[in-house]
Structure formats: C-alpha cells, structure tokens
Protein backbone atom coordinates (compact mmCIF):
# COMPACT_ATOMS: atom_id res chain seq x y z
CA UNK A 1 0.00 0.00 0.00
CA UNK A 2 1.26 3.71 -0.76
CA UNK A 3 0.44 6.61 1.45
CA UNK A 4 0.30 9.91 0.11
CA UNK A 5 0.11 12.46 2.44
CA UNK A 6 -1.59 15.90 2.17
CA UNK A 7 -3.38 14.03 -0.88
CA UNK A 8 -6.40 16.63 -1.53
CA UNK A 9 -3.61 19.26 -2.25
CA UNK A 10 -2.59 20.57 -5.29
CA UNK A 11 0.40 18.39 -5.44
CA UNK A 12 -0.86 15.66 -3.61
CA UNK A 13 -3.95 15.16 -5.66
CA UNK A 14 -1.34 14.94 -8.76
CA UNK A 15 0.68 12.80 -7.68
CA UNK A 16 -2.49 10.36 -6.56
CA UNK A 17 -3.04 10.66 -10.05
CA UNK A 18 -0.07 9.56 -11.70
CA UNK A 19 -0.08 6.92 -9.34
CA UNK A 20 -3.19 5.87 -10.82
CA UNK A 21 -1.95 5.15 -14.41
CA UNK A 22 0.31 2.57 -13.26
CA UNK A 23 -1.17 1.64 -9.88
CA UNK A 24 -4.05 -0.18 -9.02
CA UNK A 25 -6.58 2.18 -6.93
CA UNK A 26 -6.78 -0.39 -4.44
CA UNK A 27 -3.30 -0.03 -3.44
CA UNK A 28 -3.49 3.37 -2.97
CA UNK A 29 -4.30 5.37 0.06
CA UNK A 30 -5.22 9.16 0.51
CA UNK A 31 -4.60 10.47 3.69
CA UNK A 32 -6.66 13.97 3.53
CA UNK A 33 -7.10 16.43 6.83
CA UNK A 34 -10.73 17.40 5.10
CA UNK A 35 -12.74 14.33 3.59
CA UNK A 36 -14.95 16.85 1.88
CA UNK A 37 -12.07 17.61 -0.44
CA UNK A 38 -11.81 14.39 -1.16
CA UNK A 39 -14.66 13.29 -3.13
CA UNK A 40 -12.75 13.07 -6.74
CA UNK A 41 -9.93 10.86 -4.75
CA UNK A 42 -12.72 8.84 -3.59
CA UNK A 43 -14.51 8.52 -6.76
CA UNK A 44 -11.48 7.29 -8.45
CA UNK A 45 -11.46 4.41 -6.21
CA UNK A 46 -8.99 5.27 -3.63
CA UNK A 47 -9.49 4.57 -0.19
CA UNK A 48 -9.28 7.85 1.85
CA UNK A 49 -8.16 8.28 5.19
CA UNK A 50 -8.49 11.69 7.67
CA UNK A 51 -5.59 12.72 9.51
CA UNK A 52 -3.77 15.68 10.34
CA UNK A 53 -0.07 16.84 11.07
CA UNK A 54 -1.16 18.54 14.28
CA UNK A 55 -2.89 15.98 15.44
CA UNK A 56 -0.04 12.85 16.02
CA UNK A 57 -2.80 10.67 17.83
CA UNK A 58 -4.48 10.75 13.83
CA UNK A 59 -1.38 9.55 12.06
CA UNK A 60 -0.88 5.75 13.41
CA UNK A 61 -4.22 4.43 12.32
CA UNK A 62 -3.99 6.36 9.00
CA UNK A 63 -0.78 5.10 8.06
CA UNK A 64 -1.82 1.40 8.85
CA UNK A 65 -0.82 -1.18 6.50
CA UNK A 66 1.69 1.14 4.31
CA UNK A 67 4.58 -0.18 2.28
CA UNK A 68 5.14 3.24 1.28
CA UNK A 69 4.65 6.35 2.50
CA UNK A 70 5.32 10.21 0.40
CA UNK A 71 5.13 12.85 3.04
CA UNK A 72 4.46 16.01 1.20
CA UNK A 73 5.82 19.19 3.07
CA UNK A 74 3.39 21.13 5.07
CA UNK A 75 2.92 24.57 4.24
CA UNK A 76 2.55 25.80 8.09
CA UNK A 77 5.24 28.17 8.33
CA UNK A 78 7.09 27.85 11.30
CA UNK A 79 5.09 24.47 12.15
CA UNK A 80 6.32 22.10 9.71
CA UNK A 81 9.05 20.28 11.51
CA UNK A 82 7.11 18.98 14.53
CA UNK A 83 4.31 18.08 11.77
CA UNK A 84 7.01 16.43 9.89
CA UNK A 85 8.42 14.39 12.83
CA UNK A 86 4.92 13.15 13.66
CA UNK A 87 4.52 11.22 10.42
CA UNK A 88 7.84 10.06 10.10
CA UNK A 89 7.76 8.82 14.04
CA UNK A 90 4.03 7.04 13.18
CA UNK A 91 5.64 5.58 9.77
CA UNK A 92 8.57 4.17 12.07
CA UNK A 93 5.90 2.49 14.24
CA UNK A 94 3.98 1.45 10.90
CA UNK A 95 7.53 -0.15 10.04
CA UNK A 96 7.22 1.34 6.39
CA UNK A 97 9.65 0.17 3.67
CA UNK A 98 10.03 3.25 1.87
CA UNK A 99 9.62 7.02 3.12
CA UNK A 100 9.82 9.59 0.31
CA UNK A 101 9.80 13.75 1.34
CA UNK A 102 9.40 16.64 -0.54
CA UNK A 103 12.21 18.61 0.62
CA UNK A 104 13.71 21.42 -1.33
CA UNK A 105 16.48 21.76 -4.08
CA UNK A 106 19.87 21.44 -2.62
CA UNK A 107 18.38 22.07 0.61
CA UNK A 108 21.76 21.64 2.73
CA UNK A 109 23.02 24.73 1.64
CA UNK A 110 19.98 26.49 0.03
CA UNK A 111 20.00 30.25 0.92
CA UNK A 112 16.04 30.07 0.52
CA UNK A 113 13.92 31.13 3.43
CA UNK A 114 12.16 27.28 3.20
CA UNK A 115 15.62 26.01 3.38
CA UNK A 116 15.89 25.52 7.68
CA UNK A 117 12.50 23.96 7.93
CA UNK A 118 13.63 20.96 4.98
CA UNK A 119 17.22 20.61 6.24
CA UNK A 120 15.45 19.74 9.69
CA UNK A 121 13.53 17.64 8.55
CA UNK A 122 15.88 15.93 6.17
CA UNK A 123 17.89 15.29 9.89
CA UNK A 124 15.04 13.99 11.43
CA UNK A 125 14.33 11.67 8.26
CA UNK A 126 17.78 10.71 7.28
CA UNK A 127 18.44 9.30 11.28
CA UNK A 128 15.05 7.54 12.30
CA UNK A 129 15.93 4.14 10.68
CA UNK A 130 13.45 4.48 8.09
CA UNK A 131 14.38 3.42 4.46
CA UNK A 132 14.01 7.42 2.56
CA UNK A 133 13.95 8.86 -0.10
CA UNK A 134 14.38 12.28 -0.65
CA UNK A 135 12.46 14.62 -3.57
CA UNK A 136 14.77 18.17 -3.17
CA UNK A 137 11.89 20.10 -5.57
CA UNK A 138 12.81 23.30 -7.49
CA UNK A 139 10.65 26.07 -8.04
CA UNK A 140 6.91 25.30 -9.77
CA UNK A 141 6.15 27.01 -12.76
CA UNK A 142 3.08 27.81 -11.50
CA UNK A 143 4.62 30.20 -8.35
CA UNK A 144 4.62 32.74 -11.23
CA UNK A 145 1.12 32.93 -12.54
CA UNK A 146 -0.12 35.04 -9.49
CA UNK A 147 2.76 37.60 -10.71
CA UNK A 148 1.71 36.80 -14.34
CA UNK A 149 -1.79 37.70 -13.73
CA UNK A 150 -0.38 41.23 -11.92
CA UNK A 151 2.08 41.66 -15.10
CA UNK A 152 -1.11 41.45 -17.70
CA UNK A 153 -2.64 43.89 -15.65
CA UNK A 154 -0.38 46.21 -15.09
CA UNK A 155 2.12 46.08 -17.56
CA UNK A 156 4.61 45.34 -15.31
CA UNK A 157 6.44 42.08 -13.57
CA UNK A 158 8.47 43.30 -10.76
CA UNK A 159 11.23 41.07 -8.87
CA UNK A 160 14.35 41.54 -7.02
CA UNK A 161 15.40 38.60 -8.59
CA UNK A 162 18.15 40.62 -11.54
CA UNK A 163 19.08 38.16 -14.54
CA UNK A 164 19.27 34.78 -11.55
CA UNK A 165 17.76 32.00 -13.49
CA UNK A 166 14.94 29.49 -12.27
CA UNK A 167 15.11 25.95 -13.59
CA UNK A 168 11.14 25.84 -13.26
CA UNK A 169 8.87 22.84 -14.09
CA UNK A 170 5.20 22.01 -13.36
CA UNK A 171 3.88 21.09 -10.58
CA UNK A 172 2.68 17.74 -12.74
CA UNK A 173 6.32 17.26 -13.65
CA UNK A 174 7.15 16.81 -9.95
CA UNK A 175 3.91 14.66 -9.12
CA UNK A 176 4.66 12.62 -11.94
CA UNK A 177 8.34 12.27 -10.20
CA UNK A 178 7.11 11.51 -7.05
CA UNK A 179 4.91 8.37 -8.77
CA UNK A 180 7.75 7.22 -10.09
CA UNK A 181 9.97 6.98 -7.44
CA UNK A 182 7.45 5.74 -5.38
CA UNK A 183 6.54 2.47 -7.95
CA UNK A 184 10.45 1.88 -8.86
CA UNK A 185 12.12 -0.31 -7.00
CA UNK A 186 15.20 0.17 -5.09
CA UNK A 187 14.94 3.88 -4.10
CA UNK A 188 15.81 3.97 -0.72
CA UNK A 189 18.96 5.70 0.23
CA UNK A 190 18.55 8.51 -2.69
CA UNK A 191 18.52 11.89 -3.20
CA UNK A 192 17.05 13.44 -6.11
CA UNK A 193 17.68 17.30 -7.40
CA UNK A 194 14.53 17.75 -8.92
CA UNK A 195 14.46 20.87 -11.43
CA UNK A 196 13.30 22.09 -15.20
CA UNK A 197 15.33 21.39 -18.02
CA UNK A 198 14.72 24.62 -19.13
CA UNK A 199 15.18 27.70 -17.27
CA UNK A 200 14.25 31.41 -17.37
CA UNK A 201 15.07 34.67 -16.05
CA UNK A 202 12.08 37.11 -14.52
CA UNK A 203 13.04 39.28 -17.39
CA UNK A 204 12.68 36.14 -20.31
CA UNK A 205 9.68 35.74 -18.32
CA UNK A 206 7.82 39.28 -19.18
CA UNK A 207 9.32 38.78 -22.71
CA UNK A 208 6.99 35.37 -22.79
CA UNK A 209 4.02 37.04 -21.34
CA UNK A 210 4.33 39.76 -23.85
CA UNK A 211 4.81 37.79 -27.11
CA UNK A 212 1.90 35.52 -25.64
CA UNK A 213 -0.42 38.46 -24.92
CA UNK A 214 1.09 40.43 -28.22
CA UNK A 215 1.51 43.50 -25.26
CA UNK A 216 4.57 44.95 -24.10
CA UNK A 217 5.31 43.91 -20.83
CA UNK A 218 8.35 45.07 -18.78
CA UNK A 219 10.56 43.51 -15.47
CA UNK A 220 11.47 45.77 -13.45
CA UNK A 221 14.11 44.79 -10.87
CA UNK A 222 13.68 46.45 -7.67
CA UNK A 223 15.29 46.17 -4.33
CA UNK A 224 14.21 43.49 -1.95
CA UNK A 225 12.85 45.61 0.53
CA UNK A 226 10.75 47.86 -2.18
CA UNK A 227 9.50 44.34 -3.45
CA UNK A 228 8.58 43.07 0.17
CA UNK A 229 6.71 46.09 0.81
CA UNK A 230 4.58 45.59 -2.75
CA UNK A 231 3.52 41.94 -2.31
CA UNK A 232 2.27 43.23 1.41
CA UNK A 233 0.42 46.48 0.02
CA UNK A 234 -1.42 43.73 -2.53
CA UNK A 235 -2.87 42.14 0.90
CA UNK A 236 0.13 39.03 0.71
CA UNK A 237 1.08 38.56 4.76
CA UNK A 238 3.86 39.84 5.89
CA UNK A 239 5.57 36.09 6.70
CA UNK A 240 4.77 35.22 3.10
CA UNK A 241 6.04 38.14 1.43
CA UNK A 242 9.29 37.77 3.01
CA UNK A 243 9.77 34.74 2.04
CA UNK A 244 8.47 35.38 -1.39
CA UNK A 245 11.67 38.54 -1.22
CA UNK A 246 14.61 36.11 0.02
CA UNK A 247 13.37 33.99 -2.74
CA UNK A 248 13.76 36.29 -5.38
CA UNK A 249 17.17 37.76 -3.99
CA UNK A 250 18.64 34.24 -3.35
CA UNK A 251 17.72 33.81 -7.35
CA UNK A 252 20.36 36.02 -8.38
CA UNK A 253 22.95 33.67 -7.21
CA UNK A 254 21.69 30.68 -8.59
CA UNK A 255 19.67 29.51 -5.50
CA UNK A 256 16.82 28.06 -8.22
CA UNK A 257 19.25 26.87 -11.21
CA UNK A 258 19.37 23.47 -11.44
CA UNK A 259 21.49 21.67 -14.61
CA UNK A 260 21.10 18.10 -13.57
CA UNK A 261 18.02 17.03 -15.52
CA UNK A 262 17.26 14.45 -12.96
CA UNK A 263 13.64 15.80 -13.35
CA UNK A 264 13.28 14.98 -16.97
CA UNK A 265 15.06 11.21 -16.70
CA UNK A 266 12.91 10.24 -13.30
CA UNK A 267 9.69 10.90 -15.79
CA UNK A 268 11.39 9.68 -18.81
CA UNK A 269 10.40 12.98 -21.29
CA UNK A 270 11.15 16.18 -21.32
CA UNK A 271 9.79 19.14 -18.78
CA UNK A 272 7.17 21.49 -18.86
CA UNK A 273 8.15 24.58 -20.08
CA UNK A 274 7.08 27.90 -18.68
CA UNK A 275 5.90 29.06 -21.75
CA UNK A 276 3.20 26.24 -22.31
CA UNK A 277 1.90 26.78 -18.33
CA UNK A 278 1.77 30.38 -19.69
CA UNK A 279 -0.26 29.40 -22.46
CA UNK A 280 -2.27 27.25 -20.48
CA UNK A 281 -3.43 30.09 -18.02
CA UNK A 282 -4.66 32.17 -21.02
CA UNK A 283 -6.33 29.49 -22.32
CA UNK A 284 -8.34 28.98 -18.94
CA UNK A 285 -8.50 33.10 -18.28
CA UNK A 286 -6.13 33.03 -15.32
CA UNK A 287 -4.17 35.24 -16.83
CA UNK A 288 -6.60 37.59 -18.75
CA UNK A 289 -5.52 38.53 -22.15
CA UNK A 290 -6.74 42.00 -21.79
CA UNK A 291 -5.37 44.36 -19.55
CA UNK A 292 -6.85 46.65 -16.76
C-alpha cells in the first residue's frame, strides 16, 4: 500500500493521479485532513483516510498497512518540523519500507527562506531508521502565474530577482516524479535534485508574457525591501512576502538553477516549459488577455 500524504492538495492530488496510471486504486491510500475535499480521490477508487499533522494521535491508524509512504511538506510556516516528525515517528511504528519527502532543491546549503524547515527535517528523516527517499523540488512554474496575472494587468512584472535564473517545471512534472519513485524499485537511500530542463530569467519571463499576450510587458528589478513592501500592500502577509523577497534575492545567485536534468530522466520525457503553463493560463482566463 502507498500513502500519500496531504493528498487533496494541489500536489498531492497529482501525484495520486499519476499513481493511478500505473497503480491499481486499491493499493493506494489518501490520507486527507478534510474528507470533503476528497470526493474526486474517492470517486477514483482510492481509499481515503483523515488525519492531520497537528494531530499525532491521527497519524498511526492512518498510516496502517503502508509499504510506502510520500510525506508532502506542510505549508505551516514555522510548524512544519514537529508536523514532519509526527509522520515520520508514526511511519517508524507502521515499520514502512520506503519514506519519500518533498524537501527542497539542494536544501543543505539552500539560501532560501524554506531552506531551515527541509534541512530539519531531512535530519530527522535521514536518522530515524526508516528506508528514505528524498524529492529536493525546485521552483513550480506555477509560483509565477499570481505575478503573471499582476504583469497582464499592469504592464509590469516586478522582482528583485536581476538576470538569476529558475530551472522551473510544473507542478505535474514533480507529481509525476514523485509516482515514479514511489513504484520503482530500489529507491531507498537517494537523493534526487529535482528541477526544469529549461530555465528562465524574470526578465525572459515578461518577454513570454508579452509575445503571448502580443503586449509589451516590462521587469522591473527592484530592491528586496521595495518588493517586500509591494507583495504586502497587494494584501500578501507579511511572513509570506518575506519569504516570497529572500526567494527572489537568493535567485540572483543561482539559488533556483538546477542543470542536472534528474527531473526529466525520473519521468522519462522532457519538462514542462514555462511558456506552455503560460499558455495554459490564457487558455483557462487566469491570466486575462486583456489588460486593466
């Protein structure tokens, strides 16, 4: 049996689905904190199960019976590592054969602001006696639609991020990853750099949205502090758009370049490109193709 955790998520529910193509549903487990999220899982044939990182007393019985467990990353700021050490400890107790996390890309040394809460974890992982695997993600291609969607309307993307270049790939590309390494045998003991073959600067990125939407639209590089301060005056929190600003800086020296293409060979093609996810909002009027 494989658990994913955190399955009615956005990458969760992806990777549930790749799982699908080569896995029977009835091997499959969901473990959701909100069953009313989970209908589709449900539908699909996959046995759904309610727990909750906060809640440790939740995470024996719904890890019961797993060969294999993906632990995707909380997104509690500030609260993920004693989440994460709850489901590895219950996993230990479930005596589970493989443990996959998402961490982050070359999270030992990552200058990104996620990069303590992953390297913790990794610790924690790496010296509880479980077999692991570990998933270091880049960037998603789809952290820049919100921006995007700002860009068409204003005419302007704005970044502190200078010419720093982002090996981004979809979030699919990494759920598809995460399937695989989850059905292959003999994973434990790895660690994968997971990244875009492709990558882009926030500059190559307004070029894209502006040949796409046949408008001009600029980057404009600004200091981190003056880019902070914008993503909080468009109602981002403060925690968020802090992290969002380290982010960008770190970009400049190559915090979210990746070269490995360990992406593209786990899922045996090539990666999304930015400019198809681009396309892809416009088609579905995320990003509207008018502006104002």
């Amino acid at each position: 049996m494989i658990v994913v955790t955190g399955a009615s998520g956005q990458l969760g529910r992806l990777v549930v689905k790749a799982l699908l193509r080569s896995t029977s549903a009835s091997q499959v487990i969901a473990m959701v904190r909100n069953r009313d999220k989970a209908g589709e899982l449900a539908a699909a044939g996959v046995e759904v199960r309610q727990a909750d990182y906060d809640h440790p007393e939740t995470l024996d019985a719904a890890l019961k019976g797993a060969q294999k467990v993906l632990l995707i990353s909380g997104t509690a700021v500030g609260r993920r590592v004693p989440q994460h050490r709850a489901v590895i400890e219950a996993a230990r107790k479930a005596k589970v054969q493989l443990f996959a996390y998402t961490s982050v890309l070359r999270a030992p040394t990552t200058p990104l602001a996620v990069g303590p809460e992953h390297r913790e974890t990794e610790a924690i992982l790496t010296s509880s006696g479980l077999p692991w695997v570990l998933l270091r993600n880049g960037w998603y291609c789809e952290n820049y639609l919100h921006r995007a969607m700002g860009a068409a309307a204003s005419g302007t993307l704005v970044g502190c991020a200078g010419d720093g270049r982002i090996s981004a790939a979809s979030r699919a590309d990494y759920a598809e990853a995460a399937a695989a390494v989850l059905t292959h045998t003999n994973q434990a003991g790895r660690t994968y750099e997971l990244a875009g073959d492709e990558s882009f600067t926030l500059t190559e990125l307004a070029s894209e949205l502006s040949r796409q939407l046949s408008r001009a639209i600029s980057y404009r590089n600004v200091p981190e502090a003056e880019f902070r301060a914008s993503l909080e005056a468009a109602g981002i929190p403060s925690i968020y758009a802090t992290m969002m600003g380290k982010s960008d800086a770190a970009t400049v020296g190559g915090a979210l370049l990746e070269t490995g293409r360990q992406l593209s060979s786990l899922i045996a093609r090539a990666t999304t490109p930015i400019h198809t996810v681009i396309a892809e909002a416009i088609r579905d009027g995320r990003i509207p193709k008018t502006s104002g």
